[in-house]
C-alpha atoms as a PDB file:
ATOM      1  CA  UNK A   1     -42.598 -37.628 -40.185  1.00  0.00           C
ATOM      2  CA  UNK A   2     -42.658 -40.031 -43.082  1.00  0.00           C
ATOM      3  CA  UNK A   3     -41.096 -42.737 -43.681  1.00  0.00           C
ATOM      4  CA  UNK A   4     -37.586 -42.321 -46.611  1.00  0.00           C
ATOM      5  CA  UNK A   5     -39.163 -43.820 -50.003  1.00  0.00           C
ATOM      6  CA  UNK A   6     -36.371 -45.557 -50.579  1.00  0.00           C
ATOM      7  CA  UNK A   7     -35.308 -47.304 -47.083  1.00  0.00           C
ATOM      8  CA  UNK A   8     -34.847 -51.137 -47.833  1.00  0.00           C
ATOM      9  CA  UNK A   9     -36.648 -53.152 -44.962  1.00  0.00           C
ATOM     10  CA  UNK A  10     -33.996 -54.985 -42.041  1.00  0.00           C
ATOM     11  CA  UNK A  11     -33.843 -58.425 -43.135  1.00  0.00           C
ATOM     12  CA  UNK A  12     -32.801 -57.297 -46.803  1.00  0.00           C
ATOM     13  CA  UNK A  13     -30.328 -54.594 -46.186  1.00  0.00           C
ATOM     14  CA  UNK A  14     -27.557 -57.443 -46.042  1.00  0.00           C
ATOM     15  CA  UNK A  15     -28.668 -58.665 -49.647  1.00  0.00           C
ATOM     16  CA  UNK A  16     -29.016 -55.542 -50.731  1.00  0.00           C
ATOM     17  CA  UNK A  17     -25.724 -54.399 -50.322  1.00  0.00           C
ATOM     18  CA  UNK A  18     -24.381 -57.160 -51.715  1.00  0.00           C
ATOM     19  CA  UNK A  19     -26.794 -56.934 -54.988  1.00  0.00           C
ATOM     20  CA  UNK A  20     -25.864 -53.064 -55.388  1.00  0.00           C
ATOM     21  CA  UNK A  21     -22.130 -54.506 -55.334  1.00  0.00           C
ATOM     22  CA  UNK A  22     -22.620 -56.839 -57.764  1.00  0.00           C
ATOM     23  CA  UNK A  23     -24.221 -54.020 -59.837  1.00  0.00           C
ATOM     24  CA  UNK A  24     -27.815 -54.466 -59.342  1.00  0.00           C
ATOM     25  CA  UNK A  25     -30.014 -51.450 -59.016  1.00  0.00           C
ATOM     26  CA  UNK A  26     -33.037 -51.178 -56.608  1.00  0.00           C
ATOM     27  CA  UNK A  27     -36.192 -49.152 -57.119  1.00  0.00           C
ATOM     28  CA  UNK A  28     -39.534 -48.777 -55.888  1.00  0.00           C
ATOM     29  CA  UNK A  29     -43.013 -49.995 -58.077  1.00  0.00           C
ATOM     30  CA  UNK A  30     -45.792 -47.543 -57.995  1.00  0.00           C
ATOM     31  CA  UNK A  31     -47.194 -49.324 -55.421  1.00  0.00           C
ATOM     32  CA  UNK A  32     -44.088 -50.072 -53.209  1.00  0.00           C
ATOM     33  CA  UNK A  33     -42.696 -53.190 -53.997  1.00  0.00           C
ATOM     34  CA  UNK A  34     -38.699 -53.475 -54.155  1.00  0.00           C
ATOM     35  CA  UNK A  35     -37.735 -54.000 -57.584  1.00  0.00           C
ATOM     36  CA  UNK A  36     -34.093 -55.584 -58.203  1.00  0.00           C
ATOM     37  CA  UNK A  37     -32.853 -55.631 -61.939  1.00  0.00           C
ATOM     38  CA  UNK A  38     -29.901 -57.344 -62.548  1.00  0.00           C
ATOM     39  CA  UNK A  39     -27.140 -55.798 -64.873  1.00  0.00           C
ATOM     40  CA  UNK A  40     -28.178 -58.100 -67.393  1.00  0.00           C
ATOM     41  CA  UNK A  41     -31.884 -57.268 -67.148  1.00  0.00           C
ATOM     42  CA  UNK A  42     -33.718 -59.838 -64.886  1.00  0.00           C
ATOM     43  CA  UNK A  43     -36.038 -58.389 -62.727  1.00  0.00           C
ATOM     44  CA  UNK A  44     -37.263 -59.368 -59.412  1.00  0.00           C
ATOM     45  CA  UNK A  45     -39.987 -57.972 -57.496  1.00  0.00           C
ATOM     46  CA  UNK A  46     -40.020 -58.120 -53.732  1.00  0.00           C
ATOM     47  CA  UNK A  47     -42.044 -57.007 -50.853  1.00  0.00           C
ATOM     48  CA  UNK A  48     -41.150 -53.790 -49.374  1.00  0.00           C
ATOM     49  CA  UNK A  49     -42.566 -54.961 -45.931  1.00  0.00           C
ATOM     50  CA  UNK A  50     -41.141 -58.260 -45.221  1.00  0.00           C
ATOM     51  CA  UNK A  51     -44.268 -59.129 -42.710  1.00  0.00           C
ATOM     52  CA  UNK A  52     -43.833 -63.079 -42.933  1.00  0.00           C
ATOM     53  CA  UNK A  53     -40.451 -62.792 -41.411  1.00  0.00           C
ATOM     54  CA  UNK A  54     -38.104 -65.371 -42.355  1.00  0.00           C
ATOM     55  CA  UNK A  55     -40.438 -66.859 -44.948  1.00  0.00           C
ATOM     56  CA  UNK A  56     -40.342 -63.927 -47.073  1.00  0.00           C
ATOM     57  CA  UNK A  57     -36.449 -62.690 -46.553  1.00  0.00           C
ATOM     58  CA  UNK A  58     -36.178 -66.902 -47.910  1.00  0.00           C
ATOM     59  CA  UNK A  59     -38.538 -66.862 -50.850  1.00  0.00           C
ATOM     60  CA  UNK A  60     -36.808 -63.068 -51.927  1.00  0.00           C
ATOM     61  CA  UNK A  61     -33.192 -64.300 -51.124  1.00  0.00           C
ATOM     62  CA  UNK A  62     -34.661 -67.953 -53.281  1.00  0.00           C
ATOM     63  CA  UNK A  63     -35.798 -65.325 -56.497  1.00  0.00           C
ATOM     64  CA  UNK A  64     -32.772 -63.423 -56.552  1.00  0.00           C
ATOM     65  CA  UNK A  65     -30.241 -66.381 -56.564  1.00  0.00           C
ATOM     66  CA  UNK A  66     -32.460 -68.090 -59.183  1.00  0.00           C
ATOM     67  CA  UNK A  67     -31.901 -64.431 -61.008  1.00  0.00           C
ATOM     68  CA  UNK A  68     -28.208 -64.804 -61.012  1.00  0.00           C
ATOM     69  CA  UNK A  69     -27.612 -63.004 -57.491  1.00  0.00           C
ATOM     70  CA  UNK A  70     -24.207 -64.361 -55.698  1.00  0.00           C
ATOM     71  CA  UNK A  71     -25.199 -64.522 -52.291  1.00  0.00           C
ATOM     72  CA  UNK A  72     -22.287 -65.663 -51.171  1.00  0.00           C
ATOM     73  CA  UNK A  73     -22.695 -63.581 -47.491  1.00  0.00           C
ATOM     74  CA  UNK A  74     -25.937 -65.375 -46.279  1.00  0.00           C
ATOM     75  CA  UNK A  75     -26.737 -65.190 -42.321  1.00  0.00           C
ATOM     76  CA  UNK A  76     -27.038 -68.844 -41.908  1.00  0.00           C
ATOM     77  CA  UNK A  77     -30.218 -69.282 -43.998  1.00  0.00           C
ATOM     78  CA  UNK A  78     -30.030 -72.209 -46.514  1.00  0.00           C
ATOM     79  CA  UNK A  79     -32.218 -71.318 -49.951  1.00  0.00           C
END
């Protein structure tokens, strides 16, 4: 059984609720990658695999704020 294309790793389900509330829209790249446009048209590219744990949810939580992502629910984690 495969894996859903679309299922958004663990540590980024929180953030990605709030970024689809705030209007954003998440895809997949050809290759995988989470890509998270902003209504306004900034695009952010993520990891789909989060393998360097908290470094990675950081540096993808860091990108998004600096893209005008409110994340005003984090889980302790400064930015």
């Amino acid at each position: 059984m495969s894996r859903p294309h679309s299922r958004i790793p663990e540590p980024l389900r929180k953030l990605a609720r709030t970024a689809k509330e705030a209007g954003w829209t998440i895809t997949r790249t050809g290759n995988g990658h989470l890509r998270w446009r902003h209504p306004d048209g900034a695009t952010v590219i993520t990891s789909s695999t989060p393998n360097g744990g908290k470094h990675a949810t950081r540096n993808a939580r860091g990108a998004l704020k600096r893209a005008g992502l409110d994340d005003e629910s984090k889980t302790g984690e400064s930015v």
